[in-house]
Structure formats: structure tokens, C-alpha cells
N, C-alpha and C. Protein backbone atom coordinates (compact mmCIF):
# COMPACT_ATOMS: atom_id res chain seq x y z
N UNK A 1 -22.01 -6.68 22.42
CA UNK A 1 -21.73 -5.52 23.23
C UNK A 1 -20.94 -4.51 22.41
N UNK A 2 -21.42 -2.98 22.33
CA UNK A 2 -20.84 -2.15 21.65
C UNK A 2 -19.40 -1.46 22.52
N UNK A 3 -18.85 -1.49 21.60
CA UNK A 3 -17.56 -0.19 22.99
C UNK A 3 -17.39 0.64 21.72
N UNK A 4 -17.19 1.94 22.58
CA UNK A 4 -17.37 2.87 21.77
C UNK A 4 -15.69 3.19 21.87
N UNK A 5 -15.39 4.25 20.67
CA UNK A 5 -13.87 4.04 20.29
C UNK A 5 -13.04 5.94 20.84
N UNK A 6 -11.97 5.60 21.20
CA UNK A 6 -11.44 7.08 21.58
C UNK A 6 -11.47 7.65 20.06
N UNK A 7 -11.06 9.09 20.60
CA UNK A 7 -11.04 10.18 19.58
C UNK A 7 -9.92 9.66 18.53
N UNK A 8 -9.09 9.14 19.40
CA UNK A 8 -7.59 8.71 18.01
C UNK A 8 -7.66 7.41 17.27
N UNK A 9 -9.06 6.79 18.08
CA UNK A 9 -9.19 5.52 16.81
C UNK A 9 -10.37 5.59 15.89
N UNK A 10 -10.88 6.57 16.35
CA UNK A 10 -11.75 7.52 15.17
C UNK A 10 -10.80 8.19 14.35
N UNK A 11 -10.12 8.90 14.57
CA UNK A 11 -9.15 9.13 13.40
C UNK A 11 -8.38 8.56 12.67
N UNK A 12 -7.88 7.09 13.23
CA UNK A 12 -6.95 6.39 12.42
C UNK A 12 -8.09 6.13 10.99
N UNK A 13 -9.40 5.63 11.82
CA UNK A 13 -10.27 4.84 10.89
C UNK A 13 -10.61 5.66 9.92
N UNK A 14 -10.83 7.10 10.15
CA UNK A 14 -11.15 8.16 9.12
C UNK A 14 -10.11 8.45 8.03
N UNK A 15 -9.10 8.20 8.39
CA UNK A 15 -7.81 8.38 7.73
C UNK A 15 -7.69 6.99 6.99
N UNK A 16 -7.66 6.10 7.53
CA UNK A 16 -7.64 5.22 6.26
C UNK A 16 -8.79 4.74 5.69
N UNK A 17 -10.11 5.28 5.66
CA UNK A 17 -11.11 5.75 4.82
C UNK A 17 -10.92 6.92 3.66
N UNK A 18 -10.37 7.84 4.20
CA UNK A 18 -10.07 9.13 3.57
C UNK A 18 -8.50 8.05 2.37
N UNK A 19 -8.08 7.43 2.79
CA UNK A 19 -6.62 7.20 1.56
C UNK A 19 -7.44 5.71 1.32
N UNK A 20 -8.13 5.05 1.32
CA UNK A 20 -8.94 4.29 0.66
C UNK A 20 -9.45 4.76 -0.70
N UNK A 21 -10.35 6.17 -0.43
CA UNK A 21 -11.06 6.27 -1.18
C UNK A 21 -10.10 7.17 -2.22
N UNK A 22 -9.16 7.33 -1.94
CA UNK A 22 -7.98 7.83 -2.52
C UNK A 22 -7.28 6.88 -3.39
N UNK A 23 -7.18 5.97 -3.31
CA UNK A 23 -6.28 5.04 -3.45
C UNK A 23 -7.39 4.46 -4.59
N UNK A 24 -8.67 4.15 -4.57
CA UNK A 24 -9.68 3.81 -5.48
C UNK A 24 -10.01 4.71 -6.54
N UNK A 25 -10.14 5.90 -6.17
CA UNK A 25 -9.87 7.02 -7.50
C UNK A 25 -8.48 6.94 -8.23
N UNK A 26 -7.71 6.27 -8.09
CA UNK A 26 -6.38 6.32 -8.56
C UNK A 26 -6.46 5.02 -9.22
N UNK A 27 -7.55 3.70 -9.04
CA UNK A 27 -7.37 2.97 -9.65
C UNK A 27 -8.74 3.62 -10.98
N UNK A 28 -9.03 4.80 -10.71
CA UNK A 28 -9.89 4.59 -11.76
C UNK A 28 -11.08 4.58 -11.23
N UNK A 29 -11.51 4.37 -10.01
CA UNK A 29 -13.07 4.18 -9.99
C UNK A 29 -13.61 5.46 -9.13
N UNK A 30 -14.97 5.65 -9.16
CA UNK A 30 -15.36 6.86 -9.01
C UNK A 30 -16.34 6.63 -7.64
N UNK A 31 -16.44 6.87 -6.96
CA UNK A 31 -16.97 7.26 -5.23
C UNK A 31 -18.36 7.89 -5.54
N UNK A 32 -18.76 7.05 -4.89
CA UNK A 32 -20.46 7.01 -5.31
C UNK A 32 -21.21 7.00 -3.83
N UNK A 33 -20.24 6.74 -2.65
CA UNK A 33 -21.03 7.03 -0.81
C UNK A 33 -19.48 6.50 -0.01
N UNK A 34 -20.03 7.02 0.72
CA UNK A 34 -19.25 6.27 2.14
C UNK A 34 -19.16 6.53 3.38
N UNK A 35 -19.44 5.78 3.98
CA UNK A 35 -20.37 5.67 5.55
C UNK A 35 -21.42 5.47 5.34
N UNK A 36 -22.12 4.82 4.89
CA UNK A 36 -23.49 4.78 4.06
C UNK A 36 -23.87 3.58 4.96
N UNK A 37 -25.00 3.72 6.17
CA UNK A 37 -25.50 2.94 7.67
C UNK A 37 -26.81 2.75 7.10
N UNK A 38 -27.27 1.37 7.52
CA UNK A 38 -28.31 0.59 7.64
C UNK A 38 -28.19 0.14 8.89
N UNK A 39 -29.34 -0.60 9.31
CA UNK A 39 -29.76 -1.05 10.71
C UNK A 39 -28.85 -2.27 10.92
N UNK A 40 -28.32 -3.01 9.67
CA UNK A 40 -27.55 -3.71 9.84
C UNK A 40 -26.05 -4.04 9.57
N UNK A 41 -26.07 -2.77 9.04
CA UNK A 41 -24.72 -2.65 8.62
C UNK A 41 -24.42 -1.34 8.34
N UNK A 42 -23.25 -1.52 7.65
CA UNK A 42 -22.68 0.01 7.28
C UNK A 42 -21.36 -0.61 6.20
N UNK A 43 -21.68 0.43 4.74
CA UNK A 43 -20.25 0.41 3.76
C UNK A 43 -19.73 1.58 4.20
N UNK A 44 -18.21 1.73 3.95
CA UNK A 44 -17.11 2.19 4.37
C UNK A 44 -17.22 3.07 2.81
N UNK A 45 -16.51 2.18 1.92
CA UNK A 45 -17.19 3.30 0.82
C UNK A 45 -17.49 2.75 -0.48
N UNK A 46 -18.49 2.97 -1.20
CA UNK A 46 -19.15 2.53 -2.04
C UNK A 46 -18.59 3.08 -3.57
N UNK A 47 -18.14 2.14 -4.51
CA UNK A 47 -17.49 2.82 -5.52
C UNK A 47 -18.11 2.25 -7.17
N UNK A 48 -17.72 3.09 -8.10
CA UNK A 48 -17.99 2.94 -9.38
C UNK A 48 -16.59 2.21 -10.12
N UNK A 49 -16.23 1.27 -10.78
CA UNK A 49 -14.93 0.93 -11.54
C UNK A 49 -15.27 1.43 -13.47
N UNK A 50 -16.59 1.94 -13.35
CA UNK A 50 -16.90 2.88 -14.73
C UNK A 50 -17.13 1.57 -15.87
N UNK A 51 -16.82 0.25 -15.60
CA UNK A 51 -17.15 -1.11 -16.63
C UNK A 51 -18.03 -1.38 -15.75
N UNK A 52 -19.13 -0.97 -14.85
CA UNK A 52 -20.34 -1.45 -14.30
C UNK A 52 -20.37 -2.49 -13.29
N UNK A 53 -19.60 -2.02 -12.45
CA UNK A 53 -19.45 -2.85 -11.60
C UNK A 53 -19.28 -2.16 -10.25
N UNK A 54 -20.12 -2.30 -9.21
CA UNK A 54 -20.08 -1.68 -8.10
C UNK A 54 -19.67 -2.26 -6.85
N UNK A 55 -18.59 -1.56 -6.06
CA UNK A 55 -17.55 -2.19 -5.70
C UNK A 55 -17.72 -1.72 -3.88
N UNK A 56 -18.60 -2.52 -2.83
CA UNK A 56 -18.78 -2.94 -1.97
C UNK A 56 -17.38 -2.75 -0.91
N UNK A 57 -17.11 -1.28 -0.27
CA UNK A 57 -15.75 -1.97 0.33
C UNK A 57 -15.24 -1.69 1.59
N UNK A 58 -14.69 -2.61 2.31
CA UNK A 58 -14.87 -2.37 3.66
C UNK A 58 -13.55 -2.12 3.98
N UNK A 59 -12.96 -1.24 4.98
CA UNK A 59 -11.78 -0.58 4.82
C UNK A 59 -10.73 -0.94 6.34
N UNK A 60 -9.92 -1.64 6.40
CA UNK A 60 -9.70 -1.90 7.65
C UNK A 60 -8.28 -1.17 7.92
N UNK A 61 -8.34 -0.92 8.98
CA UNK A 61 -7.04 0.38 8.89
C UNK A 61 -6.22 0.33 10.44
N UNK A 62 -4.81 0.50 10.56
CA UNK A 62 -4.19 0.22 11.98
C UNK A 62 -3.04 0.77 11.72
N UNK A 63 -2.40 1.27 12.64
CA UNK A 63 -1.32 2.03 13.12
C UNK A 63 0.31 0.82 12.85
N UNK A 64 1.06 1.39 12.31
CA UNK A 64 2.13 0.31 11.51
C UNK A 64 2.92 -0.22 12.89
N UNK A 65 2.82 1.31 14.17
CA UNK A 65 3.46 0.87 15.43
C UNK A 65 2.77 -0.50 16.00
N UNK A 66 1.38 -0.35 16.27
CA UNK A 66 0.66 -1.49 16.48
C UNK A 66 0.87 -3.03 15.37
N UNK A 67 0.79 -2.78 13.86
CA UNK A 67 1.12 -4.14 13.60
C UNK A 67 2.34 -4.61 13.97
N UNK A 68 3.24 -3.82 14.44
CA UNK A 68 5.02 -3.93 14.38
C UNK A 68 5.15 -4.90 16.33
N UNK A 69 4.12 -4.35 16.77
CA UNK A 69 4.30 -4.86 18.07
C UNK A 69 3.22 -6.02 18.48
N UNK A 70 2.01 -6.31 17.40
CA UNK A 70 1.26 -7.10 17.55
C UNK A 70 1.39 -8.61 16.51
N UNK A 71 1.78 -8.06 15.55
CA UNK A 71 2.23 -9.11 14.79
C UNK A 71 1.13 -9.52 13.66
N UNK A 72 0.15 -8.09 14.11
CA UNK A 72 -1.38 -8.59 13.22
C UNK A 72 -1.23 -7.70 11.99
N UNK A 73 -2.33 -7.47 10.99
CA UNK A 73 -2.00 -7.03 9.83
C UNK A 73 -3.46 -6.14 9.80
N UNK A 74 -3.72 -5.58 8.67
CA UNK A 74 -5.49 -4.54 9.03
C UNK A 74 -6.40 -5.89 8.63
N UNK A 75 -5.54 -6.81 7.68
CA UNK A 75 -6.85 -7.48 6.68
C UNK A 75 -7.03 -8.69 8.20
N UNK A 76 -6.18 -8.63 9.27
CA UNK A 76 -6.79 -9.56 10.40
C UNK A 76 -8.31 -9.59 11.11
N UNK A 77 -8.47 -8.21 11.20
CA UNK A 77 -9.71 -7.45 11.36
C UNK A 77 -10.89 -7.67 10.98
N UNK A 78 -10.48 -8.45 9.97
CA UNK A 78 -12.07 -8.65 8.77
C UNK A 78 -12.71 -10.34 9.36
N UNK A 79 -13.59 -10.23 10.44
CA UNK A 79 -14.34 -11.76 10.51
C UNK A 79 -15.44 -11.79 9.61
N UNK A 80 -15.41 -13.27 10.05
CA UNK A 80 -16.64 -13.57 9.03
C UNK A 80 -17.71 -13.08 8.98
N UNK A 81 -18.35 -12.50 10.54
CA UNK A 81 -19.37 -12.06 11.18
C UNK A 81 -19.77 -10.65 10.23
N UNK A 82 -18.64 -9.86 10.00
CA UNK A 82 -18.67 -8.63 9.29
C UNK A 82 -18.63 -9.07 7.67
N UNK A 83 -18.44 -10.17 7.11
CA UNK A 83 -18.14 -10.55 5.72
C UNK A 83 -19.76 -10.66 5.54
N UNK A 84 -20.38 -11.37 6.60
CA UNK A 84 -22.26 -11.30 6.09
C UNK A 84 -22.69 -10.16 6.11
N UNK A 85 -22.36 -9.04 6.91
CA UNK A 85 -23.05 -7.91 7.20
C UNK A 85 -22.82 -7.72 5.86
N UNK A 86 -21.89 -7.41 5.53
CA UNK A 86 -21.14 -6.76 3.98
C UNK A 86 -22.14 -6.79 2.68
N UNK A 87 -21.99 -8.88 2.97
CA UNK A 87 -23.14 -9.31 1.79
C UNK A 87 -24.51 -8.94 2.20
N UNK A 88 -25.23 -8.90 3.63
CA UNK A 88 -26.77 -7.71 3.31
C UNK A 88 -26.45 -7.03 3.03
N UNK A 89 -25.81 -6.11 3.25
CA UNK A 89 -26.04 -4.33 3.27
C UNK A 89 -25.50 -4.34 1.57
N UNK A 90 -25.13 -5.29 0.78
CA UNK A 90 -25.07 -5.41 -0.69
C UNK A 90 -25.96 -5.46 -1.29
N UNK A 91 -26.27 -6.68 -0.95
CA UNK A 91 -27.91 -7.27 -1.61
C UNK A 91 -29.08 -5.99 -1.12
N UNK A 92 -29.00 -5.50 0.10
CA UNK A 92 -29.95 -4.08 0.41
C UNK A 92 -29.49 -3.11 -0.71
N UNK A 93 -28.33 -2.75 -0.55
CA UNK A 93 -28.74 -1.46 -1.07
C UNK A 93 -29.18 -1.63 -2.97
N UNK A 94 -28.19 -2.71 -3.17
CA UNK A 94 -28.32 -2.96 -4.98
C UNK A 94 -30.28 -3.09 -5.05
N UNK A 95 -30.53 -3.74 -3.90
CA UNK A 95 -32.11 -3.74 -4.12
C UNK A 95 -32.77 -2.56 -4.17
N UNK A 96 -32.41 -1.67 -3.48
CA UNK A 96 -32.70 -0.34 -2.86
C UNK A 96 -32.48 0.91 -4.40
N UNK A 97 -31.77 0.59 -5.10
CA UNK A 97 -30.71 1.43 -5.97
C UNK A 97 -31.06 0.21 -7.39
N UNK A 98 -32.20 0.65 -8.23
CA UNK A 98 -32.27 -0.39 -9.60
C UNK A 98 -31.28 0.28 -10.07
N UNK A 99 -31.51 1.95 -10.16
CA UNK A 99 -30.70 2.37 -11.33
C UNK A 99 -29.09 1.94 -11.59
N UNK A 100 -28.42 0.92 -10.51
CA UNK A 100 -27.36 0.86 -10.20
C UNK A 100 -27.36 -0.96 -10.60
N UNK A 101 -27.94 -1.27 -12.07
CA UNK A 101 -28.44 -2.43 -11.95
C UNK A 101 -26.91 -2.96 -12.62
N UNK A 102 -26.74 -4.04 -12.48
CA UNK A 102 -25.28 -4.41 -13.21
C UNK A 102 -24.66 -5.68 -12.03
N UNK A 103 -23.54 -5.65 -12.03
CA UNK A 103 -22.63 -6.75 -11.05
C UNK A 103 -22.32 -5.73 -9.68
N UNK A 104 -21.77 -6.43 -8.53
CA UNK A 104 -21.41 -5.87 -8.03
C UNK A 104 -20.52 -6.76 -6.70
N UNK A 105 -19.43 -6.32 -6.26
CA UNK A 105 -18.62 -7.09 -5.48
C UNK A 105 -18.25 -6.62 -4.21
N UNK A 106 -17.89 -7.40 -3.56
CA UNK A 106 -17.10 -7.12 -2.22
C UNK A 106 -15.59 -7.04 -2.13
N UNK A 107 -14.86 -5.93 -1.69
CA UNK A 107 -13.51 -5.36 -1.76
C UNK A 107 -13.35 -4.95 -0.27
N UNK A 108 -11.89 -5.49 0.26
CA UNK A 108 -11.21 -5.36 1.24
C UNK A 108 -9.91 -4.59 0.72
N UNK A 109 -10.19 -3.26 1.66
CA UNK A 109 -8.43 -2.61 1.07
C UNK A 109 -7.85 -2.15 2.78
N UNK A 110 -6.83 -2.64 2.78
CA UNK A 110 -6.47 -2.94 4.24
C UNK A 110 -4.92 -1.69 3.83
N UNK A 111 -5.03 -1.10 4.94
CA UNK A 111 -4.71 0.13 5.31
C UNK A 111 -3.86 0.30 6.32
N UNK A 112 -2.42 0.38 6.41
CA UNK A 112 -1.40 0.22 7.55
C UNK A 112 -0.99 2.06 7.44
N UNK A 113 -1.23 2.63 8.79
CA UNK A 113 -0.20 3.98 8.46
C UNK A 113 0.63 4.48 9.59
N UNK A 114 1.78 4.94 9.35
CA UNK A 114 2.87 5.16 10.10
C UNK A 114 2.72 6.11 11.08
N UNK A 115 2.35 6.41 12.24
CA UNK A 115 2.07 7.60 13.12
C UNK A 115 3.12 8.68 13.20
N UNK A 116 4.36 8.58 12.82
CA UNK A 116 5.64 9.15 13.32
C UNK A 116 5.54 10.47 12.04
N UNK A 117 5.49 9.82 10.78
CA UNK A 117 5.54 10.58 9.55
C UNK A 117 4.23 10.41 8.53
N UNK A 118 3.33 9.57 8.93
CA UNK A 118 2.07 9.91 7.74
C UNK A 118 2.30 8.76 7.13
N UNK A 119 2.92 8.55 6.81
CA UNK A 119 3.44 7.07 5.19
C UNK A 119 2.24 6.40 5.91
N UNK A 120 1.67 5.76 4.46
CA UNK A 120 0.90 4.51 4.62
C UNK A 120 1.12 3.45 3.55
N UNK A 121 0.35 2.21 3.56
CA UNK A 121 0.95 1.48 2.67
C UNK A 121 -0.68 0.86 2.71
N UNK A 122 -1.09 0.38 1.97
CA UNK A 122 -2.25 -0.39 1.26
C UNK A 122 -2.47 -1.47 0.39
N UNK A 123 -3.69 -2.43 0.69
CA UNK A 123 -3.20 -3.56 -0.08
C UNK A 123 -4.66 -3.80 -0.33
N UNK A 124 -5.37 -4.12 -1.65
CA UNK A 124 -6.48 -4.03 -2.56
C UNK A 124 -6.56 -5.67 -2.22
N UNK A 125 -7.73 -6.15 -2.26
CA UNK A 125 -8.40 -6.96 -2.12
C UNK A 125 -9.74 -7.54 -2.91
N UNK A 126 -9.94 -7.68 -4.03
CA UNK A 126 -11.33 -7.51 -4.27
C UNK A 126 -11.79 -8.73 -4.79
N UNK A 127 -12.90 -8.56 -4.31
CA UNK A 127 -13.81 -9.84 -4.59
C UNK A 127 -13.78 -10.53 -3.92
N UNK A 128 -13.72 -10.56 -2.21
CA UNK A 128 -13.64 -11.48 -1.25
C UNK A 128 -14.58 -12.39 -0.95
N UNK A 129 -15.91 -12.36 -1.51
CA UNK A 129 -16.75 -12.80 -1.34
C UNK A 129 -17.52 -13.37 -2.70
């Protein structure tokens, strides 16, 4: 069953998409899609690390008030159910994309941000799979 999400948890999620892909240019790697939907999935954002390796990554993101009162964290978010989607929509698109022939991995960067003042804090994950 789908539920569809208010306007402000569309924004949290855009926002820690938007300092994801921020946070990955800063390690160096270069942004190659994101939001990029298949019938069975969807990457968050799809990146280059420039040593050939294409970096699969799903971005989980929550309000620091909410972990502070729930006790949960963003990387709680990530089931297994979504860890397979991850690996098709990998194996699709690398199939889909020769020119993009090389290694390629699955990355969790989990995304806490402060509603009061902006601060966020982030934590890299890669190769979960």
C-alpha cells in the first residue's frame, strides 16, 4: 500500500538529497543522475568516484527533532525489502548503460537535519551490499 507523503516530508527528503549529493562532490565524486525511476525502483543519486566505480546511493534523511524523540536514526529506514530494489535497479541500469562498464556499488548516506537552524550531520556508508 502506497501513502503518499505531506509537502514537509517531501522537503525534508529533497533536502537531504540536495546535501547528499553535496556531501559526495566533496568526497570527490561527480553526479551522474538522481531520482532516476524504474518500474521497480528508483536511485536517489547516482555518482562517479572518477577510479571507475559507480556508486548506487540511497539517501535516507529525518528531522534531528524526530530522531531525538524517537530514538531511531535515518540509516533505521533502510529494510531489506529496499536493499533488493537497490540491487535491480543496479544490475538494470549498469545493463542499460555499457558505456558505464567498470565496478559498481551500493552506498547508504544517512542524513539527520536540525529544523530550528539548518545544521545537518551525515554519515557515508558504502558498500552495503
Amino acid at each position: 500500500m502506497r501513502s503518499t507523503l505531506n509537502p514537509e516530508e517531501k522537503s525534508l527528503g529533497q533536502r537531504g538529497e540536495d546535501l547528499a549529493a553535496k556531501y559526495l562532490v566533496g568526497l570527490g565524486h561527480k553526479i551522474l543522475g538522481r531520482n532516476i525511476r524504474e518500474k521497480f525502483g528508483e536511485i536517489d543519486v547516482l555518482a562517479s568516484d572518477g577510479g571507475g566505480v559507480i556508486h548506487f546511493v540511497e539517501v535516507k534523511t529525518i528531522s534531528a527533532g524526530y530522531a531525538d524523540w524517537s530514538g531511531m536514526e535515518p540509516e533505521d529506514n533502510l529494510s531489506r525489502a529496499k536493499l533488493q530494489k537497490m540491487k535491480k535497479m543496479a544490475d538494470w541500469y549498469m545493463g542499460s548503460h555499457p558505456e558505464l562498464a567498470g565496478d559498481c556499488q551500493l552506498d547508504l548516506l544517512a542524513i539527520k537535519i536540525e529544523e530550528k537552524d539548518g545544521e545537518s550531520s551525515a554519515r557515508f556508508y558504502p558498500n552495503i551490499a
